[in-house]
PDB file of N, CA and C in Angstrom:
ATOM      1  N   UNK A   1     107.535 100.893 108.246  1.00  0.00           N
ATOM      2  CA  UNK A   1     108.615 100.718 107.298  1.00  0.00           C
ATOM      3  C   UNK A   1     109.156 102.075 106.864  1.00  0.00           C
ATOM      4  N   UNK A   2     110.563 102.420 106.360  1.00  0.00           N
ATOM      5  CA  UNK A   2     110.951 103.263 106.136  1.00  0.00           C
ATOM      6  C   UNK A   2     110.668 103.674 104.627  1.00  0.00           C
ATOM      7  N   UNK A   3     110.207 104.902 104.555  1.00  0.00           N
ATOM      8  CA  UNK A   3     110.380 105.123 103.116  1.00  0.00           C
ATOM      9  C   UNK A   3     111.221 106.256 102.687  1.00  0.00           C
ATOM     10  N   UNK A   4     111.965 106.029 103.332  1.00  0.00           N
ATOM     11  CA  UNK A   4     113.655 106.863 102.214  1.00  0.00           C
ATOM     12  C   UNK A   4     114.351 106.106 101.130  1.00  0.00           C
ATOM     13  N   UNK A   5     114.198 106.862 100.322  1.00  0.00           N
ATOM     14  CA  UNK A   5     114.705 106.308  99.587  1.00  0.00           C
ATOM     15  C   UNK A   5     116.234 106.047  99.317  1.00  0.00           C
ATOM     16  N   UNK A   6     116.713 105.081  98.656  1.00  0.00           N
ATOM     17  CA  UNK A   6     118.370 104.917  98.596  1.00  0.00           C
ATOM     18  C   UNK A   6     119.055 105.635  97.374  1.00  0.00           C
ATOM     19  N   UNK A   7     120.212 105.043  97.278  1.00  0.00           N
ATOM     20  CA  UNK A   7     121.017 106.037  96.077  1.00  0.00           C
ATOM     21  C   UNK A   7     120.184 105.109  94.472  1.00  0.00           C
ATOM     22  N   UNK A   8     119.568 105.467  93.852  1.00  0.00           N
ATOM     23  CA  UNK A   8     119.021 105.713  92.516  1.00  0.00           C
ATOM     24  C   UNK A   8     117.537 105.240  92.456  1.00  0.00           C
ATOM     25  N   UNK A   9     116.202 105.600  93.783  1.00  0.00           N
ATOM     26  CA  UNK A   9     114.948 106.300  93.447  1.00  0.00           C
ATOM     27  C   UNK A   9     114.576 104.700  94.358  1.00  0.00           C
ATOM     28  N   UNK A  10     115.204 103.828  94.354  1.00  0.00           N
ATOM     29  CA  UNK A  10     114.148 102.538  95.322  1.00  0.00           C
ATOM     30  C   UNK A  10     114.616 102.939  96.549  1.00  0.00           C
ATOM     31  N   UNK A  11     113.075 102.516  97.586  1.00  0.00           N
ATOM     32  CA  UNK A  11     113.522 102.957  99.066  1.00  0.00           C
ATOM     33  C   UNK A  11     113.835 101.665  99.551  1.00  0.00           C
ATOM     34  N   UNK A  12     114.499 101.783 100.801  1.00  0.00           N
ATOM     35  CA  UNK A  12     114.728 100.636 100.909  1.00  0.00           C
ATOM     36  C   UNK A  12     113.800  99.320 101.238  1.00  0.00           C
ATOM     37  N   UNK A  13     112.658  99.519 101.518  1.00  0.00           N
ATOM     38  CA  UNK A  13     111.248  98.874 101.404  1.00  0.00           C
ATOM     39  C   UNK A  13     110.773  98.039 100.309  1.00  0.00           C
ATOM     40  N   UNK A  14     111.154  98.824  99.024  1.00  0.00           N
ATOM     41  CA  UNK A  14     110.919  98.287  97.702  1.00  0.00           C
ATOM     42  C   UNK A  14     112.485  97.452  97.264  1.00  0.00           C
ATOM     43  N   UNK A  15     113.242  97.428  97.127  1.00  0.00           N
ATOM     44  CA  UNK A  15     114.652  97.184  97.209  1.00  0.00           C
ATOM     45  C   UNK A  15     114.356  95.791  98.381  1.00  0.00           C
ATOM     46  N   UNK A  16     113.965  95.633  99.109  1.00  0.00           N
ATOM     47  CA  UNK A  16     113.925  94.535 100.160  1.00  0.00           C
ATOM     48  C   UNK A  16     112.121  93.480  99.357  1.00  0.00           C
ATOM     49  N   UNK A  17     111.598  94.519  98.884  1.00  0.00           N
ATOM     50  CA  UNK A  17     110.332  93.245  98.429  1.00  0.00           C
ATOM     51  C   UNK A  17     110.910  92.859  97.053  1.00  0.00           C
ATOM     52  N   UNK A  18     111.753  93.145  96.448  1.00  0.00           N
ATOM     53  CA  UNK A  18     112.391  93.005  95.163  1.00  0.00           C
ATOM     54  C   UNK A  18     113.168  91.594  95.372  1.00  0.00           C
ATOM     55  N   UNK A  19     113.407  91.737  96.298  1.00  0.00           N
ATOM     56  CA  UNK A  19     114.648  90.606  96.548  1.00  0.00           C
ATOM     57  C   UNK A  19     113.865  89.256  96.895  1.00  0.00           C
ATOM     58  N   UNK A  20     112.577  89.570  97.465  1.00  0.00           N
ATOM     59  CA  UNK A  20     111.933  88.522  97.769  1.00  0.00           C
ATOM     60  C   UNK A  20     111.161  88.014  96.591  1.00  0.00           C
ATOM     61  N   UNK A  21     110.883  88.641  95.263  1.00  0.00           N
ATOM     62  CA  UNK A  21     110.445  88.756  94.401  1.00  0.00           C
ATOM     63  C   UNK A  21     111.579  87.811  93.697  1.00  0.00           C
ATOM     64  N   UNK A  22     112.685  87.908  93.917  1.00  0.00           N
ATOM     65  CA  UNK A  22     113.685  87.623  92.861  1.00  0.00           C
ATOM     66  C   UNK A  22     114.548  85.921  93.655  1.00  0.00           C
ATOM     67  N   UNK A  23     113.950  85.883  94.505  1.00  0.00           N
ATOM     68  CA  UNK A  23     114.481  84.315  95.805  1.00  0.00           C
ATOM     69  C   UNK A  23     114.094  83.309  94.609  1.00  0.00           C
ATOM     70  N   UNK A  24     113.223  83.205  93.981  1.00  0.00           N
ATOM     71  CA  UNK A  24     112.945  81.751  93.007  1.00  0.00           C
ATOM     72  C   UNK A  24     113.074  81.715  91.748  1.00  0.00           C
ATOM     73  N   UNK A  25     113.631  83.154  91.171  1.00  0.00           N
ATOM     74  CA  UNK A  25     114.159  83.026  90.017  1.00  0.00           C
ATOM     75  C   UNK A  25     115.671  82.713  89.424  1.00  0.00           C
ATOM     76  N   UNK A  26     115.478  81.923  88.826  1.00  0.00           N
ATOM     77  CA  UNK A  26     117.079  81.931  88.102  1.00  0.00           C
ATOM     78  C   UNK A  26     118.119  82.876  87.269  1.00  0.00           C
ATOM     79  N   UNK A  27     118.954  82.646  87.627  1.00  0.00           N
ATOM     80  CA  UNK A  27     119.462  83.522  86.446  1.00  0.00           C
ATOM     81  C   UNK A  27     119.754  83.515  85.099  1.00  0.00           C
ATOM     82  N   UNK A  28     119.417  84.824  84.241  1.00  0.00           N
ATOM     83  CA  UNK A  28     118.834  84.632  82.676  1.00  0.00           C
ATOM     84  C   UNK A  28     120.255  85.141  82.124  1.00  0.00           C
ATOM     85  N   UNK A  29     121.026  86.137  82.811  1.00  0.00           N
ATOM     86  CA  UNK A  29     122.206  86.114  82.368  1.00  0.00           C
ATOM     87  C   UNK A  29     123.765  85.968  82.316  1.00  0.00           C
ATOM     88  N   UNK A  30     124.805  85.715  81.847  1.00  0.00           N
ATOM     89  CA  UNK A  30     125.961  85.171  82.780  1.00  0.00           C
ATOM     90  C   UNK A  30     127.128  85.953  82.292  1.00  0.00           C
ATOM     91  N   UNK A  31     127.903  86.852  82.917  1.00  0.00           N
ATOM     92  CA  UNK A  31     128.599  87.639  83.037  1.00  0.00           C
ATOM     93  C   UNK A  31     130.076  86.448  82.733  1.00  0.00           C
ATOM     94  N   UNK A  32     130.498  86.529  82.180  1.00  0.00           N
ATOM     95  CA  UNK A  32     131.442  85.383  82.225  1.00  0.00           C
ATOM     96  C   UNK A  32     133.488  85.980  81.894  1.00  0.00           C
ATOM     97  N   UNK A  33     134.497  85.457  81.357  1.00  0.00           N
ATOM     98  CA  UNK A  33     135.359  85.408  81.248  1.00  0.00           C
ATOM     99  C   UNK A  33     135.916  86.715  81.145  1.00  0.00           C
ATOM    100  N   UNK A  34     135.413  87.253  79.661  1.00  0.00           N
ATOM    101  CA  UNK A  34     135.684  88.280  78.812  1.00  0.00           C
ATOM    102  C   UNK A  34     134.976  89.711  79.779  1.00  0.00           C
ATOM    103  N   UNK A  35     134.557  89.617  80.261  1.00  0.00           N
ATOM    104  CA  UNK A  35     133.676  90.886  81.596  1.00  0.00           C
ATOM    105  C   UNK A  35     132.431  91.441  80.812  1.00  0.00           C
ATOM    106  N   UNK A  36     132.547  92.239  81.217  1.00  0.00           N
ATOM    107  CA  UNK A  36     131.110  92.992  80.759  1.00  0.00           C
ATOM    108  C   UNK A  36     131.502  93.492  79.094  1.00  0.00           C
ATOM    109  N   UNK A  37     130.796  93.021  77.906  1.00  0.00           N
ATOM    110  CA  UNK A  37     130.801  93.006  76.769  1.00  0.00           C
ATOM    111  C   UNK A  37     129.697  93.805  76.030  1.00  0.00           C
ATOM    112  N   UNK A  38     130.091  94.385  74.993  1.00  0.00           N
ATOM    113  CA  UNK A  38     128.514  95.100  74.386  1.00  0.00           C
ATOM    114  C   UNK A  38     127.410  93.695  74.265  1.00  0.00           C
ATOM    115  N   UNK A  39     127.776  92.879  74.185  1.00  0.00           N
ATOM    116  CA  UNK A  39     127.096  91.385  74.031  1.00  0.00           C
ATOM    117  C   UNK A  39     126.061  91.460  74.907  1.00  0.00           C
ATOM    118  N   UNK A  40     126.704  91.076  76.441  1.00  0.00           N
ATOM    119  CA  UNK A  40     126.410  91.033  77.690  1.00  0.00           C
ATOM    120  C   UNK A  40     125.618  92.266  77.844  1.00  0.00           C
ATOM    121  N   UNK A  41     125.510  93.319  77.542  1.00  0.00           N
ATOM    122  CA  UNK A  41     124.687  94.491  78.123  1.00  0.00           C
ATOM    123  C   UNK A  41     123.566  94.736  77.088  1.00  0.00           C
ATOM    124  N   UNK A  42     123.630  94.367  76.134  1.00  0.00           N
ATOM    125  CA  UNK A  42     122.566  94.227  75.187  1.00  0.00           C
ATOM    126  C   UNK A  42     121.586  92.893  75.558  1.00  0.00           C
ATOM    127  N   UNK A  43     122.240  91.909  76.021  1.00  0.00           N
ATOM    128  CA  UNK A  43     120.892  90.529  76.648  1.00  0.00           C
ATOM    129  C   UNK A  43     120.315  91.004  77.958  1.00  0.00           C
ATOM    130  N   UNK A  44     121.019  91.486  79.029  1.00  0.00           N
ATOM    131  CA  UNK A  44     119.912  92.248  80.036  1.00  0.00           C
ATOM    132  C   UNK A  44     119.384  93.176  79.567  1.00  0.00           C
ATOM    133  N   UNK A  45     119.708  93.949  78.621  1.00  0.00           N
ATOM    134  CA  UNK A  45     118.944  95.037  78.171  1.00  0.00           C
ATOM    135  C   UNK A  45     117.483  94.514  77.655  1.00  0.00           C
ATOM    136  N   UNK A  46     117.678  93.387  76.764  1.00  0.00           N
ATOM    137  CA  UNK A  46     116.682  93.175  76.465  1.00  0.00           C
ATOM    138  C   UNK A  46     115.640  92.478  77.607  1.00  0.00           C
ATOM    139  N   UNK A  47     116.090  91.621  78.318  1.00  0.00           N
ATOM    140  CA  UNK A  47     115.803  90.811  79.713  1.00  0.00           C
ATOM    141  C   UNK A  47     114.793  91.467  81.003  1.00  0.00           C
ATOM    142  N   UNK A  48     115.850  92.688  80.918  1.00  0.00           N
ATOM    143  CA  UNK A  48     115.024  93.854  81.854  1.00  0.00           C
ATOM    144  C   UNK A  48     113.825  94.661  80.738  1.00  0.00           C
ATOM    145  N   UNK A  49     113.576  94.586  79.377  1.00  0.00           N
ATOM    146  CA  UNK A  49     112.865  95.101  78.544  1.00  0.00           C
ATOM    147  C   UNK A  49     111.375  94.195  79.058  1.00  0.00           C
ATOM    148  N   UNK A  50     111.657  92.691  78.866  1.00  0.00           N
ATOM    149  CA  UNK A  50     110.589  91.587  78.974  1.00  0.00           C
ATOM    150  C   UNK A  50     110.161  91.250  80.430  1.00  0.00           C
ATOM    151  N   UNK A  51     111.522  91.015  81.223  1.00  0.00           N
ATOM    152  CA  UNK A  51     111.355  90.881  82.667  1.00  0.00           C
ATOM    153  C   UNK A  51     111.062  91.526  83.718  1.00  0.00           C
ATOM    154  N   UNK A  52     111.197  92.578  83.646  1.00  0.00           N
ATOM    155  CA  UNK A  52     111.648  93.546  84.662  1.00  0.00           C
ATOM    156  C   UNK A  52     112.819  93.546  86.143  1.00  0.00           C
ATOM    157  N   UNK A  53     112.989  92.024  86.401  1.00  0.00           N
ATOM    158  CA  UNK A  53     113.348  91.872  87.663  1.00  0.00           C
ATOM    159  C   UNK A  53     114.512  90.881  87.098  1.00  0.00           C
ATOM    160  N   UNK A  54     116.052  91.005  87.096  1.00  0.00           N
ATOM    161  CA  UNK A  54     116.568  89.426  86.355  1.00  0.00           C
ATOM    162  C   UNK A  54     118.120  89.743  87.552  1.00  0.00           C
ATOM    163  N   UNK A  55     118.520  88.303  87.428  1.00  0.00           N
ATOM    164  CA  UNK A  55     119.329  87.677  88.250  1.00  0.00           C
ATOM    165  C   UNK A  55     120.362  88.095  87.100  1.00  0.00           C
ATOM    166  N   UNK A  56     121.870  87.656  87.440  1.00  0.00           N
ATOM    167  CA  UNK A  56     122.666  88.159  86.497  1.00  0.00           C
ATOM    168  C   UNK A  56     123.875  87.279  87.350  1.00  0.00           C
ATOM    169  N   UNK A  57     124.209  85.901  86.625  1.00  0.00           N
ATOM    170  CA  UNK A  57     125.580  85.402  87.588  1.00  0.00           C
ATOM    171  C   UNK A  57     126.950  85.897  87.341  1.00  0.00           C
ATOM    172  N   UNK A  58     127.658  86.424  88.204  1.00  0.00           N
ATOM    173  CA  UNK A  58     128.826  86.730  87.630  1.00  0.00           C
ATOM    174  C   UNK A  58     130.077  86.255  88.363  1.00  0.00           C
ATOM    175  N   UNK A  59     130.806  86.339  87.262  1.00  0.00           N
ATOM    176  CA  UNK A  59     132.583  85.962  87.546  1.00  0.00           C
ATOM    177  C   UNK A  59     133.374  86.523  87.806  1.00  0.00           C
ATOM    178  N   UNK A  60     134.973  86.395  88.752  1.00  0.00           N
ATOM    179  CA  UNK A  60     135.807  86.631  89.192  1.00  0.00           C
ATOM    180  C   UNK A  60     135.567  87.143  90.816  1.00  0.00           C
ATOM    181  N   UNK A  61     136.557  88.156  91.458  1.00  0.00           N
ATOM    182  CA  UNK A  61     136.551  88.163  92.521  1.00  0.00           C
ATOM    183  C   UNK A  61     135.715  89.061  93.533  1.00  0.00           C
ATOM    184  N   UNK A  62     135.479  89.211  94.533  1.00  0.00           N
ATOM    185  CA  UNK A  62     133.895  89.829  95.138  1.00  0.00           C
ATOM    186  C   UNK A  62     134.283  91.506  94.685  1.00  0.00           C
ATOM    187  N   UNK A  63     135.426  92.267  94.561  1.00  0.00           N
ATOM    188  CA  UNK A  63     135.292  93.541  94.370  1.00  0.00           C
ATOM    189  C   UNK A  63     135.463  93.676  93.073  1.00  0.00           C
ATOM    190  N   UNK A  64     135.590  92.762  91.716  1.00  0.00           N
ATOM    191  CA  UNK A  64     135.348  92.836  90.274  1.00  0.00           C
ATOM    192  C   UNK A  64     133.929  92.418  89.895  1.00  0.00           C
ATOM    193  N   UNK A  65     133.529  91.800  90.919  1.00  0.00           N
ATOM    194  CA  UNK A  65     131.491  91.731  90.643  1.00  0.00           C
ATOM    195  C   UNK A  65     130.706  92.524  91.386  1.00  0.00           C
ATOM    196  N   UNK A  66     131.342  93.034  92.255  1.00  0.00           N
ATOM    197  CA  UNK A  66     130.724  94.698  92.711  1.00  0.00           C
ATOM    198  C   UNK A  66     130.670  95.449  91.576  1.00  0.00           C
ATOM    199  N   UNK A  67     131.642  95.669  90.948  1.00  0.00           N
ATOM    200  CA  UNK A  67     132.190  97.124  90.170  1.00  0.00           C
ATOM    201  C   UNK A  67     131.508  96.406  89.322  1.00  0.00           C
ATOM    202  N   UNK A  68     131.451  95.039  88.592  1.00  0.00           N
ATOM    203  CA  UNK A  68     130.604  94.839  87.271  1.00  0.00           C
ATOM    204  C   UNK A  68     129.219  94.522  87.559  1.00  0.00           C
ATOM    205  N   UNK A  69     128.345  94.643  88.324  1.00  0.00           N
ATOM    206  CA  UNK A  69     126.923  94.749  88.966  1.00  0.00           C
ATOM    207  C   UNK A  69     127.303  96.663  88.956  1.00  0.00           C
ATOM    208  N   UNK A  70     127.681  97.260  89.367  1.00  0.00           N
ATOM    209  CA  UNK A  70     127.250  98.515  89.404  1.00  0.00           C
ATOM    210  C   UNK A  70     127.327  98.693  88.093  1.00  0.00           C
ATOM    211  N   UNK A  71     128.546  98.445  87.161  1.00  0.00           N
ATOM    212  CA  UNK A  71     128.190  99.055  85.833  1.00  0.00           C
ATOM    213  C   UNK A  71     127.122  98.360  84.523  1.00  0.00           C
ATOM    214  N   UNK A  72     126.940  97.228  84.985  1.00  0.00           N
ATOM    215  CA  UNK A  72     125.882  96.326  84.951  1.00  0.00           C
ATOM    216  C   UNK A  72     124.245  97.649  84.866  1.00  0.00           C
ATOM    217  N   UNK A  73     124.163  97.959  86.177  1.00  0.00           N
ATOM    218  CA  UNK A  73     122.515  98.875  86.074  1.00  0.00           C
ATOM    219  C   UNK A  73     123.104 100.235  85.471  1.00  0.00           C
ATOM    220  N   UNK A  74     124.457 100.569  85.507  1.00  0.00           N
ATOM    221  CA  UNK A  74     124.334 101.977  84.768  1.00  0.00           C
ATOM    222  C   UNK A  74     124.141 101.498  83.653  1.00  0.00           C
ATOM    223  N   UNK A  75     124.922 100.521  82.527  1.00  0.00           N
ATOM    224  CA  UNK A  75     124.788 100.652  81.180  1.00  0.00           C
ATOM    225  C   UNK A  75     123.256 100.005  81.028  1.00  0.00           C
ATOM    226  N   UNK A  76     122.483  99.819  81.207  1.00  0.00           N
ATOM    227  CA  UNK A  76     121.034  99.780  81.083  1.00  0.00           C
ATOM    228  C   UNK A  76     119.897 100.248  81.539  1.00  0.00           C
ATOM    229  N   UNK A  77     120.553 101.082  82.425  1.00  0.00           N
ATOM    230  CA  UNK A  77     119.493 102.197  83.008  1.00  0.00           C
ATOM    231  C   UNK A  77     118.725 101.548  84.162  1.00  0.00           C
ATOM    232  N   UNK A  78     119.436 100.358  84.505  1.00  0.00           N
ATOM    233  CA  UNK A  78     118.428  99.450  85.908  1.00  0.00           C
ATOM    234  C   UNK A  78     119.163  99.787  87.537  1.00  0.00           C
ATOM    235  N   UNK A  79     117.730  99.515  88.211  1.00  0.00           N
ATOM    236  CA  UNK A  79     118.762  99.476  89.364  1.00  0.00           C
ATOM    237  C   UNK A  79     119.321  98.283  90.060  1.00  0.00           C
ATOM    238  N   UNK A  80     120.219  98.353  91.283  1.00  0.00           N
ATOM    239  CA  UNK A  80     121.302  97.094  91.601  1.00  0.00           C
ATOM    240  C   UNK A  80     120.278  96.942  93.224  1.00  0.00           C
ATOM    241  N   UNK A  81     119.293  95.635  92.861  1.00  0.00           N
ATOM    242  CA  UNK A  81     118.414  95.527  94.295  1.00  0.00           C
ATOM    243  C   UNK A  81     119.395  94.573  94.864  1.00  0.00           C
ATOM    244  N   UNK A  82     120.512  93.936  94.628  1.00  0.00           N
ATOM    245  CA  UNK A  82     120.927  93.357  95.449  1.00  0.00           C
ATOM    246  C   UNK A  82     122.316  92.232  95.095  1.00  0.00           C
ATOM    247  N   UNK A  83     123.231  91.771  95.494  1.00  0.00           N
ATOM    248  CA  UNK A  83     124.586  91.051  95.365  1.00  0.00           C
ATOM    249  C   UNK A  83     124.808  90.336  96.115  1.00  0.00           C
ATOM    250  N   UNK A  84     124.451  89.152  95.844  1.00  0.00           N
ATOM    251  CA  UNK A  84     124.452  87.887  96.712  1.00  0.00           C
ATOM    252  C   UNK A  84     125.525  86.874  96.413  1.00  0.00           C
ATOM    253  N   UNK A  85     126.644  86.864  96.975  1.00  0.00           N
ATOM    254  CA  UNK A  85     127.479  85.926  96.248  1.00  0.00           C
ATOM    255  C   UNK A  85     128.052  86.361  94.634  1.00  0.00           C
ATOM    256  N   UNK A  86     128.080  85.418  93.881  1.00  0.00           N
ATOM    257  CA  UNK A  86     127.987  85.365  92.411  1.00  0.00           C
ATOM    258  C   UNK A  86     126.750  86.015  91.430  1.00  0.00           C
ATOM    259  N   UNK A  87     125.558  86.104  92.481  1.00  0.00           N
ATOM    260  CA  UNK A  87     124.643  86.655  91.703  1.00  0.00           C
ATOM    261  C   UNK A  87     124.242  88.237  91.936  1.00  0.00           C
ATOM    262  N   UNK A  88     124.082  88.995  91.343  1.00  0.00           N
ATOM    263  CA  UNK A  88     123.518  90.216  91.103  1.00  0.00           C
ATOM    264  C   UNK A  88     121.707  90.285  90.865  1.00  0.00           C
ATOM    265  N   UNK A  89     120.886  90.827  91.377  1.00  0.00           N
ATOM    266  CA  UNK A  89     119.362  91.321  90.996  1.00  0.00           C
ATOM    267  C   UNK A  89     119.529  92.806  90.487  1.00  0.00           C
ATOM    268  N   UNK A  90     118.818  92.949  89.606  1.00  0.00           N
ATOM    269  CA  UNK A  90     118.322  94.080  88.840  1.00  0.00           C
ATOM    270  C   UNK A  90     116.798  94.145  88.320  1.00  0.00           C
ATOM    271  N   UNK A  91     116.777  95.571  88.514  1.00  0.00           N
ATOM    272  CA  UNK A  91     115.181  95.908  88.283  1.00  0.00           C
ATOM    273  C   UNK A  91     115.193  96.863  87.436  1.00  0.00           C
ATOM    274  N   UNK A  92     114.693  97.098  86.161  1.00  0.00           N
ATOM    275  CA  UNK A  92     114.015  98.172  85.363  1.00  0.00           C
ATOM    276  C   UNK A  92     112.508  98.529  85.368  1.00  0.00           C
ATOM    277  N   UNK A  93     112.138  99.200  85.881  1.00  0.00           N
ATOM    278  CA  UNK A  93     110.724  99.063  85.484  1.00  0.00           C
ATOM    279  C   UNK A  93     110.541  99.480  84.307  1.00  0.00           C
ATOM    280  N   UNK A  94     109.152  98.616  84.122  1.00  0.00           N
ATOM    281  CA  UNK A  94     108.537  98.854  82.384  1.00  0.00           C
ATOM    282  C   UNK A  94     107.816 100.112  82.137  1.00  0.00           C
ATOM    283  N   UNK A  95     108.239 100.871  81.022  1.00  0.00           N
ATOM    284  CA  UNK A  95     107.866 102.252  80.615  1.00  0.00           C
ATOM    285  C   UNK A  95     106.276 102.343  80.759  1.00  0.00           C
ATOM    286  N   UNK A  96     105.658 101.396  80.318  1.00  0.00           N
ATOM    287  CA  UNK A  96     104.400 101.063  79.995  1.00  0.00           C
ATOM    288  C   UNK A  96     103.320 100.524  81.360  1.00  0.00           C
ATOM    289  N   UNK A  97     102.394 100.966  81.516  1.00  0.00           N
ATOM    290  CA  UNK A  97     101.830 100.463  83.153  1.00  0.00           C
ATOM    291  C   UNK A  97     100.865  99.005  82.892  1.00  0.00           C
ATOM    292  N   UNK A  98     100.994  99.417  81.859  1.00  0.00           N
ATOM    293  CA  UNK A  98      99.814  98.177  81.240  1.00  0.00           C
ATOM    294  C   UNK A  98     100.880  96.615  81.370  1.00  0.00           C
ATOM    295  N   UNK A  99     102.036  96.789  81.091  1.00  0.00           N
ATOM    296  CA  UNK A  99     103.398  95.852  81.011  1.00  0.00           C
ATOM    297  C   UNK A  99     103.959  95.024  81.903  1.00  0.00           C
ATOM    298  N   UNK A 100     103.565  95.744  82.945  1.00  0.00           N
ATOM    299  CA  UNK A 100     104.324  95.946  84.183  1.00  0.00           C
ATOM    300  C   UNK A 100     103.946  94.875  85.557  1.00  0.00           C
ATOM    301  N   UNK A 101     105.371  94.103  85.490  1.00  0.00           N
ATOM    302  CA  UNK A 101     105.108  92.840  85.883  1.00  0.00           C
ATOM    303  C   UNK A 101     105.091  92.718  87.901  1.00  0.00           C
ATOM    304  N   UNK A 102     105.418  93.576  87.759  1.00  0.00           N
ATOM    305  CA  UNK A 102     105.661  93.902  89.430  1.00  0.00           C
ATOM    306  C   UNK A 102     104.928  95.401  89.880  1.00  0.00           C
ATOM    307  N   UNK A 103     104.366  95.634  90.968  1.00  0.00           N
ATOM    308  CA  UNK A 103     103.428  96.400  91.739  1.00  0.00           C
ATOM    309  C   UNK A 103     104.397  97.143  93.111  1.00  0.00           C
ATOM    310  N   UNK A 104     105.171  97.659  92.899  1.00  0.00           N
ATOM    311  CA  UNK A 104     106.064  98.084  94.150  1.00  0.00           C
ATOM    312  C   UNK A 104     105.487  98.582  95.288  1.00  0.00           C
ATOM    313  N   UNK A 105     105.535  98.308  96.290  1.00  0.00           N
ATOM    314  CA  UNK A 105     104.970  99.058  97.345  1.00  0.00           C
ATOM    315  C   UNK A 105     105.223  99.849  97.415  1.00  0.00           C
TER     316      UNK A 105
END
């Protein structure tokens, strides 16, 4: 497996077990009408605080949920493991090792 890493510290190894990590979860948050809101970036904030790994559904057209998935992990400091359709994955890891709900390869 390759371990280079991609643009913001996951290689693509970890970035690919993330996604498999994230196949049976739902999504906890929903990006909706109004776009990305201090609202909206404060509930993944907290989401990625508890979760580490969260789905994120979003609205409008495939290059306005690109651009709002990328600014999505900047304004919370997570990264973008992946854009599937309507849904977005994001990963923060937890500051704390004791916390920490996922084991990255």
């Amino acid at each position: 497996m390759s371990g280079r890493t991609t643009h913001g510290g996951l290689t693509s190894r970890q970035r690919r077990w993330l996604r498999g990590e994230a196949h049976s979860l739902s999504p906890l948050v929903q990006l909706g009408g109004k776009g990305l809101t201090d609202g909206v970036a404060a509930e993944l904030d907290r989401a990625l605080a508890v979760h580490e790994l969260v789905k994120v559904r979003l609205a409008g057209e495939r290059d306005e949920r690109t651009a709002a998935a990328a600014e999505l992990a900047a304004r919370t400091r997570s990264e973008l493991v992946g854009l599937v359709g309507r849904v977005a994955t994001l990963y923060r890891r937890h500051p704390d090792p004791e916390s920490r709900r996922y084991s990255l390869p």
